[in-house]
N, C-alpha and C. Protein backbone atom coordinates (compact mmCIF):
# COMPACT_ATOMS: atom_id res chain seq x y z
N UNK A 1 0.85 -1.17 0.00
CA UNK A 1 0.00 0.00 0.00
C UNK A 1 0.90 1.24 0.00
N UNK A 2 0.78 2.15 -0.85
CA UNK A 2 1.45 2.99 -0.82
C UNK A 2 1.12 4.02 0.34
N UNK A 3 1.74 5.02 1.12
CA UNK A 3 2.16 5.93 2.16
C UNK A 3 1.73 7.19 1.78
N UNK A 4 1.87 7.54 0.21
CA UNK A 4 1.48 9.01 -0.06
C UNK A 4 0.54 9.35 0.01
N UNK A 5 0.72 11.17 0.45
CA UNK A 5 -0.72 11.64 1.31
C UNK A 5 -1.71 11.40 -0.05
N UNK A 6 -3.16 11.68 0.29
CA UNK A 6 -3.94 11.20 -0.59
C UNK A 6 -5.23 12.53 -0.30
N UNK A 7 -6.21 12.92 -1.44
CA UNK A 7 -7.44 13.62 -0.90
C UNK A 7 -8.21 12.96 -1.45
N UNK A 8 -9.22 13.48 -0.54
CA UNK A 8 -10.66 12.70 -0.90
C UNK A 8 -11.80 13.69 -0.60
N UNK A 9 -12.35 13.73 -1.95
CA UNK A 9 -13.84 14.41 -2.23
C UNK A 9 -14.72 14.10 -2.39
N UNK A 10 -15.95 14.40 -2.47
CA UNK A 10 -17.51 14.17 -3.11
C UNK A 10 -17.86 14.48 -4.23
N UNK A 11 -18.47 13.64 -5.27
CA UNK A 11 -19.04 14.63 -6.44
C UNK A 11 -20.71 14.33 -5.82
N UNK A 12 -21.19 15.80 -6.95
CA UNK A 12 -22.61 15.11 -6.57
C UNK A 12 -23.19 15.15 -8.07
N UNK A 13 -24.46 15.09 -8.68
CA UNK A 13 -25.18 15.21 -9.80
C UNK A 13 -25.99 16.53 -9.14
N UNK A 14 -25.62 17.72 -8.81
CA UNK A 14 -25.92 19.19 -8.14
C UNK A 14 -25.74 19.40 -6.87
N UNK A 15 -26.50 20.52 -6.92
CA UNK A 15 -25.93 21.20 -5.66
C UNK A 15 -26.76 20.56 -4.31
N UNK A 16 -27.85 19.80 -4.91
CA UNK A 16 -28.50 19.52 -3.98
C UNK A 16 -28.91 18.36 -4.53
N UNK A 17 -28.27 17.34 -5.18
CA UNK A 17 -28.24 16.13 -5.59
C UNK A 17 -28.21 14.97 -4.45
N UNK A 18 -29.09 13.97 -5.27
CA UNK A 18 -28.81 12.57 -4.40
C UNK A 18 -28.37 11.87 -4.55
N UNK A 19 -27.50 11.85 -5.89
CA UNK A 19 -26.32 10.64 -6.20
C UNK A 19 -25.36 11.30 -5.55
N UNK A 20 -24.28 10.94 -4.80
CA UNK A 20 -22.84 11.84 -4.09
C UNK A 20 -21.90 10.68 -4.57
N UNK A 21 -21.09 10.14 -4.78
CA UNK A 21 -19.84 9.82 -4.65
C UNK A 21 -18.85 10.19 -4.24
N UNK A 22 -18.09 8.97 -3.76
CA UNK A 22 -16.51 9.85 -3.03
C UNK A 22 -15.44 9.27 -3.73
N UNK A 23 -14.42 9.89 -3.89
CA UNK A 23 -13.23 9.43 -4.89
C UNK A 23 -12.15 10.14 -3.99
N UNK A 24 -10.75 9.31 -4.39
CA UNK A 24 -9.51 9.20 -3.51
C UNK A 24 -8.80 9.64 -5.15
N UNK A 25 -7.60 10.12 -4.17
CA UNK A 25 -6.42 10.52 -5.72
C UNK A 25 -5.06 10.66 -4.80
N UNK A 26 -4.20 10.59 -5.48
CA UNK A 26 -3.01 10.78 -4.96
C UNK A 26 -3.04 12.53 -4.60
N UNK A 27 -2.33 13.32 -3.76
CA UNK A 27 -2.55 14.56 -3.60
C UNK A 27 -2.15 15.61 -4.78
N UNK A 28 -0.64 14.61 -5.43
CA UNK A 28 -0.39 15.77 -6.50
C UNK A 28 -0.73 15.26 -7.72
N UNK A 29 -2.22 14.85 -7.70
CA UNK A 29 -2.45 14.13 -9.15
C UNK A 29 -4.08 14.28 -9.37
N UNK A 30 -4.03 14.23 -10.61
CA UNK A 30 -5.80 14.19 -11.46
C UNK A 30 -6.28 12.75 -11.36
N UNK A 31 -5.72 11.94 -10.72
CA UNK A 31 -6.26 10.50 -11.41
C UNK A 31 -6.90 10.38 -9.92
N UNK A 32 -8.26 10.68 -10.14
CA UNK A 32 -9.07 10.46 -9.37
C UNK A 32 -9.68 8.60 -9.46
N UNK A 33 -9.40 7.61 -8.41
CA UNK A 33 -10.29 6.73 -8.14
C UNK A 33 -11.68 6.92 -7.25
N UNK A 34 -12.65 6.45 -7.66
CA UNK A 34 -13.79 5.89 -7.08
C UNK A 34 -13.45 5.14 -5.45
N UNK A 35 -14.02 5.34 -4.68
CA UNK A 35 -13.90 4.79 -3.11
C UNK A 35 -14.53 3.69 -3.51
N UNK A 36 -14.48 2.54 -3.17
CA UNK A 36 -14.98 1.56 -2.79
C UNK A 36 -14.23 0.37 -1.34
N UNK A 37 -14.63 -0.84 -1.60
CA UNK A 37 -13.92 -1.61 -0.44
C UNK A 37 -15.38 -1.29 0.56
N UNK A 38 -16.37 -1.47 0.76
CA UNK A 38 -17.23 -1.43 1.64
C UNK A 38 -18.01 0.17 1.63
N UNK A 39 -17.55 1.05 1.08
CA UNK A 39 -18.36 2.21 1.12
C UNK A 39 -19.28 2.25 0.01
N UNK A 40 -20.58 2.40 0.14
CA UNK A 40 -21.36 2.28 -1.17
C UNK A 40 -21.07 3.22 -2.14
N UNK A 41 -20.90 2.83 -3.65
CA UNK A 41 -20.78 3.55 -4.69
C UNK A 41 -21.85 5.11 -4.55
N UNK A 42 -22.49 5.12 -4.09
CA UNK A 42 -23.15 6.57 -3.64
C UNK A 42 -23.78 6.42 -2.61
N UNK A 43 -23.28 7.72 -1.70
CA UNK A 43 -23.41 7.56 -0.12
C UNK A 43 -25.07 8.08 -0.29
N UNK A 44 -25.88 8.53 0.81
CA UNK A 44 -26.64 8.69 0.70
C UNK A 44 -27.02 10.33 1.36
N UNK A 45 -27.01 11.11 0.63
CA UNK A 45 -26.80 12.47 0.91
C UNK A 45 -26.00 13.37 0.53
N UNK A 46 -25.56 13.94 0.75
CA UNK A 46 -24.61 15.27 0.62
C UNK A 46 -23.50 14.84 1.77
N UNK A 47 -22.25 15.22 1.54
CA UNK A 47 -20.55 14.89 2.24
C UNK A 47 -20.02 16.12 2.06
N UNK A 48 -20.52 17.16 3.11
CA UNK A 48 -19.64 18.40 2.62
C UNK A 48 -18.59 18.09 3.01
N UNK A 49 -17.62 19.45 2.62
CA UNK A 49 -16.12 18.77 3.67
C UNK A 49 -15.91 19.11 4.49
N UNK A 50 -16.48 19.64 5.17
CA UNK A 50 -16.36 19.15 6.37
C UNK A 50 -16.42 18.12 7.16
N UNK A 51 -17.59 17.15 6.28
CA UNK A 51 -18.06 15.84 7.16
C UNK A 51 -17.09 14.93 6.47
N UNK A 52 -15.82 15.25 6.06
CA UNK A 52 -14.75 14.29 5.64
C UNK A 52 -13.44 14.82 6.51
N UNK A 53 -13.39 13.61 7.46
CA UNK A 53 -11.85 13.83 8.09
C UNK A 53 -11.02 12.87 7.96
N UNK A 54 -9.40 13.43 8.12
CA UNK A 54 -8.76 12.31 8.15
C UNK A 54 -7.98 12.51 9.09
N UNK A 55 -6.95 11.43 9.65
CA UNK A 55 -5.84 11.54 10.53
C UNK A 55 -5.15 10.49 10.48
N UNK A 56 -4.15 10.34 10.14
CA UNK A 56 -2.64 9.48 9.25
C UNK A 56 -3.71 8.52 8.58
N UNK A 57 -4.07 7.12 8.85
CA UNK A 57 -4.27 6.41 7.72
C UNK A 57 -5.93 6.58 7.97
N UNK A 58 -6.33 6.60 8.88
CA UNK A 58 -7.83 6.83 9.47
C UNK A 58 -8.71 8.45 8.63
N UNK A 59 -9.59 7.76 7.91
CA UNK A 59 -10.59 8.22 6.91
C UNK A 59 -11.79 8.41 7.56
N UNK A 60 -12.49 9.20 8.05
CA UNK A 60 -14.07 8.96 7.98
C UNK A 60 -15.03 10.39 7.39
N UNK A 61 -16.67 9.69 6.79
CA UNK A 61 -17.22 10.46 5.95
C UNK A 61 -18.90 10.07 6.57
N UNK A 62 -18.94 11.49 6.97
CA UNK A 62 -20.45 11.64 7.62
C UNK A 62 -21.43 12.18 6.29
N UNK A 63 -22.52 11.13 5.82
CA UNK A 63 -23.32 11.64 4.70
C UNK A 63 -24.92 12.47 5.61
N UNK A 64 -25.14 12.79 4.88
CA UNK A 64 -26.50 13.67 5.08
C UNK A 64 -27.66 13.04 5.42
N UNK A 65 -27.96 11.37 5.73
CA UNK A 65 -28.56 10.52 6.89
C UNK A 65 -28.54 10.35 7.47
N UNK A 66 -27.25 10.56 8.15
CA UNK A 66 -26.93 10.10 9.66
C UNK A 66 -25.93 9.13 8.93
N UNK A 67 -25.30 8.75 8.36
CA UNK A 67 -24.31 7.25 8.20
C UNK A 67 -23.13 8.06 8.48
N UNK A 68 -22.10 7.59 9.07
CA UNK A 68 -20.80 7.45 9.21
C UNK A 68 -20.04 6.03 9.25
N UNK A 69 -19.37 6.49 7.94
CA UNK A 69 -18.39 5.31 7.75
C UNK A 69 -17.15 5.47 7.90
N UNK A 70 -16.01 4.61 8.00
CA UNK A 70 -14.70 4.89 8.81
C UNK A 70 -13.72 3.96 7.91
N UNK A 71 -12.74 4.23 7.52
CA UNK A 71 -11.62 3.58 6.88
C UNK A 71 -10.32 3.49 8.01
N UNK A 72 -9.91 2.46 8.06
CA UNK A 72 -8.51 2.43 9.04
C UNK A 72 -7.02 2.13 7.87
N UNK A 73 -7.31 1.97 6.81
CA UNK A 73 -6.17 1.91 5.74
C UNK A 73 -6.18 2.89 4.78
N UNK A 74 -6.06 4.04 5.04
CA UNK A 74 -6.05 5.25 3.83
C UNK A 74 -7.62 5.01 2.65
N UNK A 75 -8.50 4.58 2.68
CA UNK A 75 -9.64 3.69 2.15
C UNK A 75 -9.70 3.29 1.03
N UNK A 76 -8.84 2.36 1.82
CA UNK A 76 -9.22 0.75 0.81
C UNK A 76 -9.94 0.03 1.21
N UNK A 77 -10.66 0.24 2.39
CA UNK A 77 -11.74 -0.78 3.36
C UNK A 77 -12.37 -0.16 3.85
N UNK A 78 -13.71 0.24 4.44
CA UNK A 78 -14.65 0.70 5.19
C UNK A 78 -15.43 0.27 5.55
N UNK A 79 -16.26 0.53 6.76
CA UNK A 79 -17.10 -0.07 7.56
C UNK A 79 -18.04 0.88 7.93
N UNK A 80 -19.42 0.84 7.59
CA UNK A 80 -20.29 1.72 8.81
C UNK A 80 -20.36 1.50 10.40
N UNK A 81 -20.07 2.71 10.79
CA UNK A 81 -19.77 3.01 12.66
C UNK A 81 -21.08 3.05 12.84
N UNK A 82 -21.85 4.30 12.36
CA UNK A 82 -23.35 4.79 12.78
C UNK A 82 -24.19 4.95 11.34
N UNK A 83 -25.52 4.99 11.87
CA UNK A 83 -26.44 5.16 10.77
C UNK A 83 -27.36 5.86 11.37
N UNK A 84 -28.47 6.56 11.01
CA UNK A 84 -29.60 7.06 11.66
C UNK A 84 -29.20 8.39 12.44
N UNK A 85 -28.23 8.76 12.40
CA UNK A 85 -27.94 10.08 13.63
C UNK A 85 -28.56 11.54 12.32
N UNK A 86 -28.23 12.51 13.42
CA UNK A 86 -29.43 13.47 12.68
C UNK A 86 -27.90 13.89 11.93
N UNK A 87 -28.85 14.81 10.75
CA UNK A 87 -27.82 15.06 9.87
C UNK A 87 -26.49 15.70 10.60
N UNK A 88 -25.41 15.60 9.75
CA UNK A 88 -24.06 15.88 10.74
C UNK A 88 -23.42 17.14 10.20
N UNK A 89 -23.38 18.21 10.56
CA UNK A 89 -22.68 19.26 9.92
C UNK A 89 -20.67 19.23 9.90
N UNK A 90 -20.39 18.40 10.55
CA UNK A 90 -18.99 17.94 10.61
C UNK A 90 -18.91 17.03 10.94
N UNK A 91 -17.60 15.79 11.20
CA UNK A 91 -17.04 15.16 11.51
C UNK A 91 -15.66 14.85 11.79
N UNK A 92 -15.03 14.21 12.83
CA UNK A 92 -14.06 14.77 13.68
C UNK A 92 -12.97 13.28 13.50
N UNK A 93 -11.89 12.96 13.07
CA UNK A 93 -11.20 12.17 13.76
C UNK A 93 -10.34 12.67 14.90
N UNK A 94 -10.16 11.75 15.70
CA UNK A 94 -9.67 11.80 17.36
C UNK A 94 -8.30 11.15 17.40
């Protein structure tokens, strides 16, 4: 697995769209991948960025349902933590 820092965004289909996707890229590069490994191909809501944190390899992305999902390998794997919480205007790694 490579070490280099990495970002990760949302697209949506608008500004107030319900398809969202999240995609990973190397930091100094265009070659955006698709997230997958356990995160659904479109989260369910809006991922501003705020509700995307990271801290060294630890990923997590609060969507606009209440879901928070969490990566522990830069995300190549994810897991839902929570579901159902009221919408999240941020999210925090610790």
């Amino acid at each position: 697995m490579c070490n280099s820092p990495k970002k990760f965004a949302t697209f949506s289909n608008g500004c107030c769209g319900d398809l969202i996707a999240v995609i990973r890229a190397p930091f100094l590069s265009n070659d955006n991948i698709a997230v997958g490994g356990g995160l659904p191909i479109w989260i369910d809501g809006i991922a501003d960025t705020g509700c995307i944190s990271t801290k060294g390899s630890t990923v997590a992305i609060g969507d606009q349902k209440g879901n928070v999902y969490v990566s522990d390998d830069t995300a190549h794997s994810w897991s839902r933590h929570a579901d159902g919480l009221p919408s999240p205007s941020s999210v925090l790694v610790v």
